[in-house]
Each structure stands twice: as structure tokens, then as C-alpha cells.
N, C-alpha and C. Protein backbone atom coordinates (compact mmCIF):
# COMPACT_ATOMS: atom_id res chain seq x y z
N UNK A 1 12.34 33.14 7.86
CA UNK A 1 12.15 32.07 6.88
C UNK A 1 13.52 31.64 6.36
N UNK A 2 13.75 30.39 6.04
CA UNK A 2 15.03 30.09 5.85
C UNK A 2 14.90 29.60 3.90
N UNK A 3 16.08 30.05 3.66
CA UNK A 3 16.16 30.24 2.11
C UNK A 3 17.25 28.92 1.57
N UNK A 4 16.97 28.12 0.24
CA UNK A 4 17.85 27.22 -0.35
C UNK A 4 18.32 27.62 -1.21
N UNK A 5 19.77 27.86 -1.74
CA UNK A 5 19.99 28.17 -3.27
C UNK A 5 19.67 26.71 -4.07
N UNK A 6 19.78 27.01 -5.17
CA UNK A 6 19.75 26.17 -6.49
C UNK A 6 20.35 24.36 -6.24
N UNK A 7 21.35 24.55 -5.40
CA UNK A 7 22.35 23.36 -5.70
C UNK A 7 22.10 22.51 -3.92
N UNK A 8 21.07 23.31 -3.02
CA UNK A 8 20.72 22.75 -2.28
C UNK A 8 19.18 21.75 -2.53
N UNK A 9 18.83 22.68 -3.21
CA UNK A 9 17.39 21.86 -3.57
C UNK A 9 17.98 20.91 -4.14
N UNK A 10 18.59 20.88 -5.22
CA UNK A 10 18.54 19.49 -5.55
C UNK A 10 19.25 18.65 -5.27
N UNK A 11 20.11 18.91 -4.04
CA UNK A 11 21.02 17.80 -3.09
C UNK A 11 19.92 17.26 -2.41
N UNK A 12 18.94 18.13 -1.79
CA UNK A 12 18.04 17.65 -0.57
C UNK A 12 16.93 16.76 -1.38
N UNK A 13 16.66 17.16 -2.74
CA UNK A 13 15.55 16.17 -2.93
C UNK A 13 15.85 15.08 -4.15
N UNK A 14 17.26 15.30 -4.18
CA UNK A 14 17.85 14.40 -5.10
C UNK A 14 17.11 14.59 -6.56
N UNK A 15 17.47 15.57 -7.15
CA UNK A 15 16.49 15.82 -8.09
C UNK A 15 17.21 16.40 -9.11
N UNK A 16 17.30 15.89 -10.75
CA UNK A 16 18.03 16.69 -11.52
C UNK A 16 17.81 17.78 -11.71
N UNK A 17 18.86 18.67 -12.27
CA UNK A 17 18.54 20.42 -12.64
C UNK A 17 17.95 20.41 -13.69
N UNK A 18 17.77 19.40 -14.44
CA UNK A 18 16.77 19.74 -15.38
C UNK A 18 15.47 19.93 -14.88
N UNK A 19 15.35 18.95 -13.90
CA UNK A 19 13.51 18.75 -13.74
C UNK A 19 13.69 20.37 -12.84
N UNK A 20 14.08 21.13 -11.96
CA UNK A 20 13.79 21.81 -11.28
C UNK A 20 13.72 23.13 -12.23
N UNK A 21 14.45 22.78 -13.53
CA UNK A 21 14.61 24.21 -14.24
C UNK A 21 13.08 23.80 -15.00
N UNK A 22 12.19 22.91 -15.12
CA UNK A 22 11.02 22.25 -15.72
C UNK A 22 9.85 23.19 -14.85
N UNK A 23 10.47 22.55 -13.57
CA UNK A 23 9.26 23.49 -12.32
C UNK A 23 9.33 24.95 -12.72
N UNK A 24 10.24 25.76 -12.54
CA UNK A 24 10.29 27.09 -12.46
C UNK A 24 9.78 27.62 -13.91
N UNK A 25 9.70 27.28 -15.33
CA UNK A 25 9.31 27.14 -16.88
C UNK A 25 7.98 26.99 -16.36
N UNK A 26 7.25 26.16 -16.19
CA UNK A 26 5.63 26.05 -15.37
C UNK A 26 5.35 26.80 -14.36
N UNK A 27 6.04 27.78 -14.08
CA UNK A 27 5.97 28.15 -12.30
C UNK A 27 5.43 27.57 -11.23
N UNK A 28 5.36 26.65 -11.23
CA UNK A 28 5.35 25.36 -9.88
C UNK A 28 6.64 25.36 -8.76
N UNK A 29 7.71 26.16 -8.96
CA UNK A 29 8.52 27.15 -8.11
C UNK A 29 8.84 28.11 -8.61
N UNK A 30 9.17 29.04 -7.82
CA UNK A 30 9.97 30.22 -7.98
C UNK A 30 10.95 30.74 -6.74
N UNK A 31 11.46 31.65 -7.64
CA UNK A 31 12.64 32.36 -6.43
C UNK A 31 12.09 33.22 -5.79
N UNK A 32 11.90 33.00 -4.46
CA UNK A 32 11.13 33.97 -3.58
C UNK A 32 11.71 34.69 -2.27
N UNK A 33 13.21 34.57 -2.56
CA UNK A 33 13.91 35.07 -1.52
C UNK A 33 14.17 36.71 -2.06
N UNK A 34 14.74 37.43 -1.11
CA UNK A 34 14.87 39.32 -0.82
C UNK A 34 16.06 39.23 -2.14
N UNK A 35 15.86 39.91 -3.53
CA UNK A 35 17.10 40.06 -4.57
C UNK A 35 18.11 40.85 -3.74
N UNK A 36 19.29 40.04 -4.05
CA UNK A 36 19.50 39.61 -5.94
C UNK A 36 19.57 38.17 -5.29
N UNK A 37 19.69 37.51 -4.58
CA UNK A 37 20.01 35.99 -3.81
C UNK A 37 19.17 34.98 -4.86
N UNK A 38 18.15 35.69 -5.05
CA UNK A 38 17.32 34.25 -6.16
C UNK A 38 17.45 32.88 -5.66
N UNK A 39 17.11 32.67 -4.29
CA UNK A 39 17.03 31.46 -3.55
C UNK A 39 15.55 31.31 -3.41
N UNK A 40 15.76 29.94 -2.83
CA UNK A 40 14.31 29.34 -2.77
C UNK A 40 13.63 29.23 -1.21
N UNK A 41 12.89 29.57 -0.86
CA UNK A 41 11.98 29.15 0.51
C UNK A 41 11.33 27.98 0.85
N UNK A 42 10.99 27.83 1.98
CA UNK A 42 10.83 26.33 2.20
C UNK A 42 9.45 26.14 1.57
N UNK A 43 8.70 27.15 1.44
CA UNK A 43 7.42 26.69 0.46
C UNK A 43 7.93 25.90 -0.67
N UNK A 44 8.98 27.07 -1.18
CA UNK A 44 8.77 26.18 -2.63
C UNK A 44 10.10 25.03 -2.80
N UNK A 45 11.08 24.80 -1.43
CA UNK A 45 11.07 23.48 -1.09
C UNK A 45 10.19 22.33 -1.07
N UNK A 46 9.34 22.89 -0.38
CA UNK A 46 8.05 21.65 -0.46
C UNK A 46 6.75 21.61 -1.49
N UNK A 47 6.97 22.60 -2.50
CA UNK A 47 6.26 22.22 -3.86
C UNK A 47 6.97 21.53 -4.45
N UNK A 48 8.32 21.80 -4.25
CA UNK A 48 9.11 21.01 -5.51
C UNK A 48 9.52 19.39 -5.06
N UNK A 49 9.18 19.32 -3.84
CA UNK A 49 9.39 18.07 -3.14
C UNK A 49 7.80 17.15 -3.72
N UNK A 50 7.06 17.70 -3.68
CA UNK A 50 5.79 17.28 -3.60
C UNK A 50 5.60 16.63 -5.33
N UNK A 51 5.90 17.84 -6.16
CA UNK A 51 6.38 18.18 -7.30
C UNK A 51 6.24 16.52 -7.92
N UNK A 52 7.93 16.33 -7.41
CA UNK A 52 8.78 15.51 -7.76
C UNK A 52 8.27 13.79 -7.43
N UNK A 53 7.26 14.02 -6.30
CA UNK A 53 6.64 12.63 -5.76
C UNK A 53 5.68 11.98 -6.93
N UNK A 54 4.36 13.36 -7.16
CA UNK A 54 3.66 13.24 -7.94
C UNK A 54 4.03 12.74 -9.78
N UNK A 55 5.16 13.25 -10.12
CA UNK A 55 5.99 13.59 -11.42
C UNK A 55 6.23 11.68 -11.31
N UNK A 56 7.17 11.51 -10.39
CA UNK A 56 8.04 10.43 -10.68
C UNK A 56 7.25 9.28 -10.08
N UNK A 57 6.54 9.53 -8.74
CA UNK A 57 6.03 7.93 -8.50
C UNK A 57 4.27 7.91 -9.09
N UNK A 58 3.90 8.99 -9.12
CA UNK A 58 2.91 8.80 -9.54
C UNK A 58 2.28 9.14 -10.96
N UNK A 59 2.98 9.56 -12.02
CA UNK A 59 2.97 9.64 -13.19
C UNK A 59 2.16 10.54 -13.31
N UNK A 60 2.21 11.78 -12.78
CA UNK A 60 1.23 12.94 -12.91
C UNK A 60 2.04 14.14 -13.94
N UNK A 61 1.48 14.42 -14.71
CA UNK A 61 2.40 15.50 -15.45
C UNK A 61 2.33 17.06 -15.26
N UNK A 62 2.79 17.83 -15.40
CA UNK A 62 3.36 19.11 -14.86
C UNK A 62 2.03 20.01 -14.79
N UNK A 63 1.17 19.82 -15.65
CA UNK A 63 0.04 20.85 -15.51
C UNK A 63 -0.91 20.02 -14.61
N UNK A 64 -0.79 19.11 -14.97
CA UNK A 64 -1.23 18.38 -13.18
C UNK A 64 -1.16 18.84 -12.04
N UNK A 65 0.47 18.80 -11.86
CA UNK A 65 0.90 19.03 -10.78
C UNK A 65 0.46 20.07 -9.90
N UNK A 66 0.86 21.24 -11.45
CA UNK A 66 0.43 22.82 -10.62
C UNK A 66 -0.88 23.13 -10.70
N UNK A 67 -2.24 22.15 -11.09
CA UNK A 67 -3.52 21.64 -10.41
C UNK A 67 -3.46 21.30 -8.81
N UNK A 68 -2.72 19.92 -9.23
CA UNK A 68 -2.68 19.88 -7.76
C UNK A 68 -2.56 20.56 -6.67
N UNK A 69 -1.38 21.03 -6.88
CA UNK A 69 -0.37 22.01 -5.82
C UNK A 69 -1.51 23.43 -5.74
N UNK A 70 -2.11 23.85 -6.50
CA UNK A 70 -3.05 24.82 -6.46
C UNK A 70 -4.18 24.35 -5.07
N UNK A 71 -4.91 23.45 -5.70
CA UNK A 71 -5.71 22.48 -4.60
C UNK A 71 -5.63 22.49 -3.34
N UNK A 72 -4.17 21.87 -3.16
CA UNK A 72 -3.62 21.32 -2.06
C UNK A 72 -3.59 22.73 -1.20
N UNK A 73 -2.69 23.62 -2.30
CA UNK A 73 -2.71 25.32 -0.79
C UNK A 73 -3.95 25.57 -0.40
N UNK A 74 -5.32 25.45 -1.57
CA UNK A 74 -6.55 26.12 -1.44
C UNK A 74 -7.22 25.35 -0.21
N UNK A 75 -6.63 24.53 -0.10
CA UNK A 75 -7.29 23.19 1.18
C UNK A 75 -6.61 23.54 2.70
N UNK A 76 -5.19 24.14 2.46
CA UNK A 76 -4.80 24.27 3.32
C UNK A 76 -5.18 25.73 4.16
N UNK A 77 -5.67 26.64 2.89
CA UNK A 77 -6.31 27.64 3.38
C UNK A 77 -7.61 27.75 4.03
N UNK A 78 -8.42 26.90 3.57
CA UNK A 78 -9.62 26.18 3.87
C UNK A 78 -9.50 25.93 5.28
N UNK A 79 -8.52 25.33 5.54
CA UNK A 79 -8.55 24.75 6.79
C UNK A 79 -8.03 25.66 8.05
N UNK A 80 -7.54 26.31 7.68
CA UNK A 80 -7.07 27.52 8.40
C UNK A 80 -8.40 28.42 8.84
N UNK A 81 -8.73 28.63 7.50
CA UNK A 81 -9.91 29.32 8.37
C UNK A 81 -11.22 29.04 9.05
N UNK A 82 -10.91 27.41 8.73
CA UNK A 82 -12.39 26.92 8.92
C UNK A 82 -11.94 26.83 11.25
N UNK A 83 -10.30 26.49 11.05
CA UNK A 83 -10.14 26.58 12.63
C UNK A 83 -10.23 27.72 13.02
N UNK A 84 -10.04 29.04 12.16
CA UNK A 84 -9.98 30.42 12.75
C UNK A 84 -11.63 30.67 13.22
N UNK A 85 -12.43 29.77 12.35
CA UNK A 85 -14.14 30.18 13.05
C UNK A 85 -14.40 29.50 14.11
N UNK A 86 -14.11 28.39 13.99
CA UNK A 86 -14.56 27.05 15.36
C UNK A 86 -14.08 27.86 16.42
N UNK A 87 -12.74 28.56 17.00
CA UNK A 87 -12.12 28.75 17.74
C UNK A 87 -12.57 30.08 18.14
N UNK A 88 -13.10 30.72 17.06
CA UNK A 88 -13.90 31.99 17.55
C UNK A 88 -15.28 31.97 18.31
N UNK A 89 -16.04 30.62 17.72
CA UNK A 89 -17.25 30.09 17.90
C UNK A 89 -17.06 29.75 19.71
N UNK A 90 -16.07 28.77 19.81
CA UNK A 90 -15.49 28.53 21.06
C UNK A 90 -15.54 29.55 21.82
N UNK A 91 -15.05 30.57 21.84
CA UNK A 91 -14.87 31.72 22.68
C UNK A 91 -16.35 32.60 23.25
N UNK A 92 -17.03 32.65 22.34
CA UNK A 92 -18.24 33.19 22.22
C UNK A 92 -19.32 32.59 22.85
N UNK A 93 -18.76 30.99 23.04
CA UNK A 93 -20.08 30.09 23.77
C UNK A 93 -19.62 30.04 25.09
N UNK A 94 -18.42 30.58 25.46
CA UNK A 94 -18.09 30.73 26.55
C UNK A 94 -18.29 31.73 27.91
């Protein structure tokens, strides 16, 4: 898994250190890299990317967000397993 410090996230998503120190205060990111590094993973690259879409173009506010972002993983888990059955189902009719 590849890890961002602090001053990459917010080069890559153009994003002030305030708002990212906002995310981590809500825990809508965290530091999830091996201590003491306290870097970020591309998950929570792409919460805070997502974050930042919802926040700024779409006027969603922070307990929103980490609604959303809750949602959004629970869907993605959803979907994971809903292919882990089809594909088992597949095998079995075979």
C-alpha cells in the first residue's frame, strides 16, 4: 500500500491544511500508516478527495460527509459480496 505524508495530500488535492486538519477533528481521515510515520493511505487519500468534492462543490457539511463516506464504503462492501455469491452461484451451476 502506498502512503502520503501531510504536505502531499494537500499538494495532490489542492486543499488547505486547515480543511484536512477539519477531516481528521471529525475522523473522516486518519493516519493509517505503520508508527511513528503518521502518513496517510490511499483510502484516506480518496476520502479526503471525495471529502473535499462534496464540502466545496456540493455544499454538504462534515457530518454529512462522514454519512456519506460511511454509505458509500457500506455499498462498496455490498457489492463485493454480492459478486463473491453470483460467482460462487456460477461455479456450482456448473
Amino acid at each position: 500500500m502506498r502512503y502520503f505524508t501531510r504536505r502531499q495530500i494537500i499538494e495532490i488535492l489542492s486543499i488547505e491544511e486547515t480543511f484536512l486538519v477539519q477531516l481528521e477533528q471529525e475522523e473522516i481521515v486518519e493516519s493509517d500508516s505503520p508508527a511513528p510515520a503518521r502518513d496517510f493511505s490511499e483510502i484516506m487519500l480518496e476520502r479526503a478527495r471525495v471529502a473535499d468534492n462534496l464540502v466545496h462543490e456540493l455544499d454538504v457539511n462534515l457530518a454529512g460527509v462522514a454519512v456519506i463516506l460511511r454509505m458509500r464504503e457500506s455499498l462498496a462492501d455490498m457489492r463485493h459480496q454480492l459478486e463473491t455469491v453470483v460467482l460462487e452461484l456460477r461455479r456450482k451451476r456448473r
